[in-house]
C-alpha atoms as a PDB file:
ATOM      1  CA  UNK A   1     170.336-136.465-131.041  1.00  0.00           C
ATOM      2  CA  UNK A   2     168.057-135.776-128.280  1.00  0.00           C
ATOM      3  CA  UNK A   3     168.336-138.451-125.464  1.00  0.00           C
ATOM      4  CA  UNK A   4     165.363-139.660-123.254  1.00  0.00           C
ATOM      5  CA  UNK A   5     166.823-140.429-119.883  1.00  0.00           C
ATOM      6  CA  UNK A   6     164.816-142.010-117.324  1.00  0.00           C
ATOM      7  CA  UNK A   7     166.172-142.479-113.424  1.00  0.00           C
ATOM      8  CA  UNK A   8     166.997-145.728-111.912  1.00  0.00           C
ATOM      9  CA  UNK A   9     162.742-145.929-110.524  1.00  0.00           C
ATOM     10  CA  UNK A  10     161.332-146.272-113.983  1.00  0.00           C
ATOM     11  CA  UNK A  11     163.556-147.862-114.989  1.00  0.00           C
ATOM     12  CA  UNK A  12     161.224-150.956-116.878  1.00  0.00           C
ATOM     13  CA  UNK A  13     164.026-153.803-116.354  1.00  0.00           C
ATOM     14  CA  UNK A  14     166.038-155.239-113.763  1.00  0.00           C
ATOM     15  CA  UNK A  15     169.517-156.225-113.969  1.00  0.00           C
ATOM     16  CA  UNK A  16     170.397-158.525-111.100  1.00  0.00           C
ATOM     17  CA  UNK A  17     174.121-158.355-109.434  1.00  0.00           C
ATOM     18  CA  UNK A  18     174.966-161.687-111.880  1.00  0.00           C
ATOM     19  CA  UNK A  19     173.979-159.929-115.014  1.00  0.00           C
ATOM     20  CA  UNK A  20     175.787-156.652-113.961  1.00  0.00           C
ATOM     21  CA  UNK A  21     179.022-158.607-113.009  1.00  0.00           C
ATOM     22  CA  UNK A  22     179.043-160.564-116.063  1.00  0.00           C
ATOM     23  CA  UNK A  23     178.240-157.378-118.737  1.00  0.00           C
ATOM     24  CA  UNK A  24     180.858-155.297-116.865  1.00  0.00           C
ATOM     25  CA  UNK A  25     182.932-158.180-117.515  1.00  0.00           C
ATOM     26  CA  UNK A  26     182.172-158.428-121.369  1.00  0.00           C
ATOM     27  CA  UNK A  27     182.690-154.869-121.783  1.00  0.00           C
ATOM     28  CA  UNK A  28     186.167-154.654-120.352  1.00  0.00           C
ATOM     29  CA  UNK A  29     186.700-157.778-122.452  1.00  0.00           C
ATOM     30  CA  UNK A  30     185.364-156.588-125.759  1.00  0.00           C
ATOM     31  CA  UNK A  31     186.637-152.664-124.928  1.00  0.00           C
ATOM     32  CA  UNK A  32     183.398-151.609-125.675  1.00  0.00           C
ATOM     33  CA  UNK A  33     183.340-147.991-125.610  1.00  0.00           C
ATOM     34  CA  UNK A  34     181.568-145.489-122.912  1.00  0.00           C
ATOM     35  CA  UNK A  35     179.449-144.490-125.998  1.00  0.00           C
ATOM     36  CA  UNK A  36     177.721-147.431-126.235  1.00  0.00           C
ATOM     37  CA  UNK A  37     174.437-148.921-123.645  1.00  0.00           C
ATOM     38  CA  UNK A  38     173.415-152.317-123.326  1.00  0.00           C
ATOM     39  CA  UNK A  39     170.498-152.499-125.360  1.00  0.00           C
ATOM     40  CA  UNK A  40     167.792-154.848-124.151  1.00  0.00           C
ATOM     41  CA  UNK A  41     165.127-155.324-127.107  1.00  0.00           C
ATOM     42  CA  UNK A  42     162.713-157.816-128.858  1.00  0.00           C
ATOM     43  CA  UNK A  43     162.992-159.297-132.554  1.00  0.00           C
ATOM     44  CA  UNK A  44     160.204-161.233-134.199  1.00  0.00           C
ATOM     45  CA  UNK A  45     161.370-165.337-134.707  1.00  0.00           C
ATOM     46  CA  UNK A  46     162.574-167.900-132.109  1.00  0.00           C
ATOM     47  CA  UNK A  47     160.628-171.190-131.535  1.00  0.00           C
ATOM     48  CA  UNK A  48     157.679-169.090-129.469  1.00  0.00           C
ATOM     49  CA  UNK A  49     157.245-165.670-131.467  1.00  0.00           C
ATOM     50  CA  UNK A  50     159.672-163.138-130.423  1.00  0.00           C
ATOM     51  CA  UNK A  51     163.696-163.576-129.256  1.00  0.00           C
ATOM     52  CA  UNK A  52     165.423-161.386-126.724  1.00  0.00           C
ATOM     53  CA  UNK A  53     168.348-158.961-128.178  1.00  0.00           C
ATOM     54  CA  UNK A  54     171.112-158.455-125.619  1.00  0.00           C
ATOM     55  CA  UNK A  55     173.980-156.470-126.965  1.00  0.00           C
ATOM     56  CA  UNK A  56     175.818-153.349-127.052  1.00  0.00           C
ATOM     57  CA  UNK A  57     174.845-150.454-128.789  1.00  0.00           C
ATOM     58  CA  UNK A  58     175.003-146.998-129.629  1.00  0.00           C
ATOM     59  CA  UNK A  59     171.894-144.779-128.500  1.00  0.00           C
ATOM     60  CA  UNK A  60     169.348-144.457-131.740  1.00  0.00           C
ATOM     61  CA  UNK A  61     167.216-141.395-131.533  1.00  0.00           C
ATOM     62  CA  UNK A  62     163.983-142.494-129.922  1.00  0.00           C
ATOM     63  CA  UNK A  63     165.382-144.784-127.456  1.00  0.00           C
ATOM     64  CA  UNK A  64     164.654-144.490-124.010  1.00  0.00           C
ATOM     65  CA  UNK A  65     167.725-144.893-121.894  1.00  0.00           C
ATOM     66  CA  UNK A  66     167.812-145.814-118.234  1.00  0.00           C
ATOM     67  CA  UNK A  67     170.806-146.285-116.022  1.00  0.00           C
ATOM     68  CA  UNK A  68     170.688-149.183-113.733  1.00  0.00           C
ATOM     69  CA  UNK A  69     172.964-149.979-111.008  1.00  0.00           C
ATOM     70  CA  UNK A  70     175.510-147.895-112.944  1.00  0.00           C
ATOM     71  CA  UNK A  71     174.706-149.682-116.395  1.00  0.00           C
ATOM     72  CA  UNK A  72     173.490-147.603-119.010  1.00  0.00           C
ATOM     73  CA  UNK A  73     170.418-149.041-120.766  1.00  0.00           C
ATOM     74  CA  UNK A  74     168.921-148.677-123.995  1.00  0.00           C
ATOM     75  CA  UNK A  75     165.225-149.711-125.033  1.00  0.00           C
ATOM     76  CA  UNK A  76     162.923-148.858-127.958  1.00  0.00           C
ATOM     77  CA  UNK A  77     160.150-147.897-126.426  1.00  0.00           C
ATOM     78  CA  UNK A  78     158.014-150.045-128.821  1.00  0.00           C
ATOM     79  CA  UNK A  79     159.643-152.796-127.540  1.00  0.00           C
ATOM     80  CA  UNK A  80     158.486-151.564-123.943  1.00  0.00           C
ATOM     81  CA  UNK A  81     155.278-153.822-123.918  1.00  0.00           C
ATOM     82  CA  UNK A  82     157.059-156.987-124.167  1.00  0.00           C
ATOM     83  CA  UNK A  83     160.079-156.177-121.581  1.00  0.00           C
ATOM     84  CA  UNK A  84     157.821-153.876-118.746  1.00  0.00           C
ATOM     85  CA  UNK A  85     159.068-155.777-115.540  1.00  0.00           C
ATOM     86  CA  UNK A  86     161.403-158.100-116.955  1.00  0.00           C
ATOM     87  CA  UNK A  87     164.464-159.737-114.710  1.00  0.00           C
ATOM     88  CA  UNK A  88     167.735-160.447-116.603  1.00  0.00           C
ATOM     89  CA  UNK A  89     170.189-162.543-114.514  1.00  0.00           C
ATOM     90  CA  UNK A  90     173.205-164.484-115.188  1.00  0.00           C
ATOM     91  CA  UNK A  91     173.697-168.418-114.672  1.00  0.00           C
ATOM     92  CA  UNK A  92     176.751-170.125-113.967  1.00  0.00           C
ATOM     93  CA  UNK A  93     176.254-173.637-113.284  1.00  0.00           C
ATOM     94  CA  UNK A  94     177.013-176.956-113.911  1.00  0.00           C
ATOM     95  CA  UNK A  95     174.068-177.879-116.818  1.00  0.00           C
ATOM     96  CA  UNK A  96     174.037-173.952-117.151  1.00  0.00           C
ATOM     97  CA  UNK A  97     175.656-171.224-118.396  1.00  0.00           C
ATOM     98  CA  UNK A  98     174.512-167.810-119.816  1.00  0.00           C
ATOM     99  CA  UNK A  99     171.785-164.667-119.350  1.00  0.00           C
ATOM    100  CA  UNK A 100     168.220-165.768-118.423  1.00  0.00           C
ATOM    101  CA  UNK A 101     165.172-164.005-119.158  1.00  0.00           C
ATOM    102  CA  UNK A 102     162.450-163.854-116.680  1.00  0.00           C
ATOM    103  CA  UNK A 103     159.676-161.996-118.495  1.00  0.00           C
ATOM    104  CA  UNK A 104     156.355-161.881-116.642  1.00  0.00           C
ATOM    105  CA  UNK A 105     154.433-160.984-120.104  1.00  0.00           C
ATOM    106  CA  UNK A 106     155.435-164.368-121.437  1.00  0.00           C
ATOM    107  CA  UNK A 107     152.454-166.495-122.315  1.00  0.00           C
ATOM    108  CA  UNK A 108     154.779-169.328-122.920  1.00  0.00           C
ATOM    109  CA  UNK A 109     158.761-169.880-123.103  1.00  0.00           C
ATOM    110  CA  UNK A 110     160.593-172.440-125.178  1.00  0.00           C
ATOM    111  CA  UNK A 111     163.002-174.631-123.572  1.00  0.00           C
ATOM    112  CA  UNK A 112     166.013-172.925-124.004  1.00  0.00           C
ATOM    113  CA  UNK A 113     164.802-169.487-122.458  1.00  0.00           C
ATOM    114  CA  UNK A 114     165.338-167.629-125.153  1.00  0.00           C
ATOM    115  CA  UNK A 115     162.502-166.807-127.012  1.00  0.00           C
ATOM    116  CA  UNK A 116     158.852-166.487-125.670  1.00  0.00           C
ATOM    117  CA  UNK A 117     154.942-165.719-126.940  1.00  0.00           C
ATOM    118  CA  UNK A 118     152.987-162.854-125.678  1.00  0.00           C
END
């Protein structure tokens, strides 16, 4: 399987020091395998249109993979569109807890953050 790797200035997505902390975390946790990427994605369905997939993953054969801040990344490239410039970050608060999407291609976000329309 042929892999696409892009460097860390192409890279479409940005993982903030929260979100690495707290996947670093997870995958010591969960002993996920240096095989596997984090694999940042879009699936049709949520409240507004489309849901964010956050997970880890093995590399399929058209993905493009990036590595940022030492985490390697896995995106479909048709899925590219709807994630070009994204932030992913990582609350811990008092009303809050979990991975936040801040997508500037979303036309509108439901309440919970974790679906959008583009």
């Amino acid at each position: 399987m042929a892999e696409n790797t892009k460097i860390d200035l192409e890279a479409p997505i940005t993982l903030t020091e929260g979100a690495i902390k707290q996947l670093n975390a997870i995958m010591q946790e969960q002993n996920v395998g240096e095989e596997h990427g984090l694999r940042v994605g879009v699936k049709g369905g949520g409240c507004s249109g489309f849901s964010y997939i956050l997970g880890f993953d093995v590399a399929k054969e058209n993905d493009d993979i990036f590595t940022i801040a030492g985490m390697r990344v896995l995106l479909n490239p048709a899925h590219a569109m709807y994630l070009m410039g994204i932030e992913i970050d990582f609350v811990d608060g008092l009303n809050n807890r979990g991975f936040t999407f801040n997508n500037p291609n979303a036309k509108e976000t439901c309440g919970c953050g974790t679906s959008f329309s583009a």
